[in-house]
C-alpha atoms as a PDB file:
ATOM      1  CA  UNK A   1      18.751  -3.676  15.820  1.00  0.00           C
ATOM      2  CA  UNK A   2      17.972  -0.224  14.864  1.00  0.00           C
ATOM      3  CA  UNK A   3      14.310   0.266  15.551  1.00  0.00           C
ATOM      4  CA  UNK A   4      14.510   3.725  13.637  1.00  0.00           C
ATOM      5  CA  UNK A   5      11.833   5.317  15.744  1.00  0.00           C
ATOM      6  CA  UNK A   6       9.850   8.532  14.409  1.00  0.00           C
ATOM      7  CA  UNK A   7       7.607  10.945  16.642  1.00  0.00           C
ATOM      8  CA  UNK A   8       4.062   9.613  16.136  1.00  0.00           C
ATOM      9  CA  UNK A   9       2.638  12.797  14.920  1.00  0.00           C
ATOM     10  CA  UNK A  10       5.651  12.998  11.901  1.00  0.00           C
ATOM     11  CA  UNK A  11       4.350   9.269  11.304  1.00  0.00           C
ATOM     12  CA  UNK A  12       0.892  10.175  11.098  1.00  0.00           C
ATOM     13  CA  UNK A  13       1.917  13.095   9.096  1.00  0.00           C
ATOM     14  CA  UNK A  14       4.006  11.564   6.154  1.00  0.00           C
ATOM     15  CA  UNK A  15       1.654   8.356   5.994  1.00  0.00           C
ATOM     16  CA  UNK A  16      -1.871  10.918   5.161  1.00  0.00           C
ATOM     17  CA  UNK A  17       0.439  12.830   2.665  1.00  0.00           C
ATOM     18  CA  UNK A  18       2.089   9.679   1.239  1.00  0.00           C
ATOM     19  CA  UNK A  19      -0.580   7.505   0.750  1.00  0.00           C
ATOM     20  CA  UNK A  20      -3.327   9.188   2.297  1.00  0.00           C
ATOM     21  CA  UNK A  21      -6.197  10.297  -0.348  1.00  0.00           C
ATOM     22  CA  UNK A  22      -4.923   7.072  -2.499  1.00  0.00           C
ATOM     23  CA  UNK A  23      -5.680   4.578   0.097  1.00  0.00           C
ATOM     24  CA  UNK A  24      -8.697   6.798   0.923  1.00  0.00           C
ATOM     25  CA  UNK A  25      -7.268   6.637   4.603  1.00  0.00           C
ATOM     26  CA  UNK A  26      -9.382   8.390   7.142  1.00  0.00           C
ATOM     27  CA  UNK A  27      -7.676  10.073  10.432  1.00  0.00           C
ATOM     28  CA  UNK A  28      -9.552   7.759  12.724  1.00  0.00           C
ATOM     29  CA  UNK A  29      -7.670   4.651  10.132  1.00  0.00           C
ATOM     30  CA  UNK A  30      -4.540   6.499  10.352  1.00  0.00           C
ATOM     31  CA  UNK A  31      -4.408   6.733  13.644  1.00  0.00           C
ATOM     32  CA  UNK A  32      -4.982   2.881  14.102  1.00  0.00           C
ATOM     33  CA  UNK A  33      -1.678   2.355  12.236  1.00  0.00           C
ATOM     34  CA  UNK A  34      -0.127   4.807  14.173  1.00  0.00           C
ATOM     35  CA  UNK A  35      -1.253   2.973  17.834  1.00  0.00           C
ATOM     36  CA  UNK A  36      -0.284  -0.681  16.251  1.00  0.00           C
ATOM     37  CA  UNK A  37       3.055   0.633  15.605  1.00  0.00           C
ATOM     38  CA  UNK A  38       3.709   2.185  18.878  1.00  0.00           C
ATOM     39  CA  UNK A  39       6.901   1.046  20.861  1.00  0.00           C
ATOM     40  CA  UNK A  40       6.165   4.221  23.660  1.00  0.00           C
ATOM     41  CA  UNK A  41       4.285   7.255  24.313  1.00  0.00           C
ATOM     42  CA  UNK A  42       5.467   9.145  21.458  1.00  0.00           C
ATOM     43  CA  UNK A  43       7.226   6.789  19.295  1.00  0.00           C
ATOM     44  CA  UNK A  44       6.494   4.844  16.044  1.00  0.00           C
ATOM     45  CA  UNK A  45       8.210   2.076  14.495  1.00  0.00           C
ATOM     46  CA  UNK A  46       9.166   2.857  11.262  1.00  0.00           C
ATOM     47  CA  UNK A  47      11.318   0.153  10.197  1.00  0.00           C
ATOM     48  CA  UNK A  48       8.864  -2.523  10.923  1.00  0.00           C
ATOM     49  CA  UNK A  49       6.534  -0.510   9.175  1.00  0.00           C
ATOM     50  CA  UNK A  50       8.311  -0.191   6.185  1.00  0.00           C
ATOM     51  CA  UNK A  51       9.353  -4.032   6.368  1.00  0.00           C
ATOM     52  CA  UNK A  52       5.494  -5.024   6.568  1.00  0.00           C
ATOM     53  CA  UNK A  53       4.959  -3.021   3.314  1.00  0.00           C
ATOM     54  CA  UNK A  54       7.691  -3.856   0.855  1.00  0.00           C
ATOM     55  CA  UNK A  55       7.011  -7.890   2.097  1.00  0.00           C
ATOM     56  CA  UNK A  56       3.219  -7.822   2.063  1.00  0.00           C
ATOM     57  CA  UNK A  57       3.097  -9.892  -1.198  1.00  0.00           C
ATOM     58  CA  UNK A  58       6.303 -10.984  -1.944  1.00  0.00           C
ATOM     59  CA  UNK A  59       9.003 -12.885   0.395  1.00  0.00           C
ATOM     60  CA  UNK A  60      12.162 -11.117   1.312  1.00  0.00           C
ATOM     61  CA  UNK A  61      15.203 -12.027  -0.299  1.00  0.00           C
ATOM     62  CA  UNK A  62      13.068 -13.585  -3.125  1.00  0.00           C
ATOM     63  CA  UNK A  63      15.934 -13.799  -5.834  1.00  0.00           C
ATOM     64  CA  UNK A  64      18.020 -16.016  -3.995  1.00  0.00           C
ATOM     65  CA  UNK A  65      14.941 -18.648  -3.369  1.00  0.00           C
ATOM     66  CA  UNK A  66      13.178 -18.090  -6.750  1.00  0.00           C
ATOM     67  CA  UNK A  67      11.485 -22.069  -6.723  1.00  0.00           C
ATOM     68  CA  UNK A  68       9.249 -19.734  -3.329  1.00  0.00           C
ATOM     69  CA  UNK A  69       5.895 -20.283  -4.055  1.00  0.00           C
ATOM     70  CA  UNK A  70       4.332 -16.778  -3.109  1.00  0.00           C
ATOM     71  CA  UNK A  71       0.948 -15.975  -2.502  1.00  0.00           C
ATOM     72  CA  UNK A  72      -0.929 -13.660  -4.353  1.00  0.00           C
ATOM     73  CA  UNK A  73      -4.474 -11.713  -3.814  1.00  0.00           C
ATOM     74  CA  UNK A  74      -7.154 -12.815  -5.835  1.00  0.00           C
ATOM     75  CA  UNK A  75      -7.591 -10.198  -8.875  1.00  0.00           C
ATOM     76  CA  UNK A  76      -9.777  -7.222  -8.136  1.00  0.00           C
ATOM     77  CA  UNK A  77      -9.268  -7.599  -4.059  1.00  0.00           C
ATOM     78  CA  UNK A  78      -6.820  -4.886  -3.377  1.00  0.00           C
ATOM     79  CA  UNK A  79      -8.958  -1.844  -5.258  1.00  0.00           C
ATOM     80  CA  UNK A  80     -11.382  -0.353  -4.085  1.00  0.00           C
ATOM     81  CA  UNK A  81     -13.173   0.327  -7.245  1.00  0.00           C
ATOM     82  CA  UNK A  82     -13.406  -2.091 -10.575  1.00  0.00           C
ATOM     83  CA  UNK A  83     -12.548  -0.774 -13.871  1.00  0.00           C
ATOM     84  CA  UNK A  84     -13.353  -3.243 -15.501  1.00  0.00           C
ATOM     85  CA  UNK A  85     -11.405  -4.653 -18.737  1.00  0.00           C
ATOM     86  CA  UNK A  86      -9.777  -2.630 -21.022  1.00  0.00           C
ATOM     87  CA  UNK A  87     -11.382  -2.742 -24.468  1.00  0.00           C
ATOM     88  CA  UNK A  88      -9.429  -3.275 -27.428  1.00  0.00           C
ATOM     89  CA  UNK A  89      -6.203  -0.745 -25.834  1.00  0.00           C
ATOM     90  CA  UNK A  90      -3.879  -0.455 -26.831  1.00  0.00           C
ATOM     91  CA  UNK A  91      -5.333   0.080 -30.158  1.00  0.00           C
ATOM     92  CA  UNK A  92      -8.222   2.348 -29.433  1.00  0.00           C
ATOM     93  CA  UNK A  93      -7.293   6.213 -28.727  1.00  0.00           C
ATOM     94  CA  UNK A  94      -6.921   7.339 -25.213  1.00  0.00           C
ATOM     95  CA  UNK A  95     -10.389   8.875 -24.942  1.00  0.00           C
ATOM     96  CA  UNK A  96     -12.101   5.762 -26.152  1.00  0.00           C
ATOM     97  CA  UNK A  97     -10.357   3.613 -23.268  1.00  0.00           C
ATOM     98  CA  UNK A  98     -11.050   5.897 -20.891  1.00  0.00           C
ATOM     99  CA  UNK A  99     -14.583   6.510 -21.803  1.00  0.00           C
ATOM    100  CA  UNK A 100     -15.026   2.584 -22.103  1.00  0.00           C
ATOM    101  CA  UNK A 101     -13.536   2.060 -18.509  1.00  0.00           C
ATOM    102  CA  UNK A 102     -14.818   4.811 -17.062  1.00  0.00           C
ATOM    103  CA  UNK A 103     -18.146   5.327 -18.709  1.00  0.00           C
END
């Protein structure tokens, strides 16, 4: 199996400028993911990385068992800050939804 191992400092790198400020990831958090995914000294693995992302919600290989019950978050868990509901969009302008969700 091909591990596809990265140097943990291009790991750490790529994850704060991928998904860094939208997660709100901190260095200290970053470098927790960094240390769980550590096979050595200096290497990260990337594939199981990856493979923990694109299956956190969903099942792989989904369309060839679609009767899989799959779990789902509760609404509202996986943000950290509520918008609320949308009021009356799409029919209001664009400034009047945002100024309704955003106050």
């Amino acid at each position: 199996m091909n591990l596809m191992l990265f140097p943990d400092h291009q790991f750490a790198c790529g994850l704060a400028l991928a998904i860094g400020k939208e997660a709100q990831l901190t260095r200290e958090e970053i470098q927790k993911v960094v240390e769980f995914y550590r096979v050595d000294k200096d290497n990260v693995r990337y594939r199981e990385f990856c493979d923990m992302l694109e299956n956190a919600f969903t099942v792989p290989h989904l369309e060839k068992k679609p009767m899989t019950l799959v779990a789902r978050p509760p609404e509202g868990t996986l943000g950290r800050v509520s918008l609320g509901k949308f009021c009356g969009w799409p029919k209001n302008s664009v400034e009047e939804t945002c100024a309704c969700c955003f106050g």
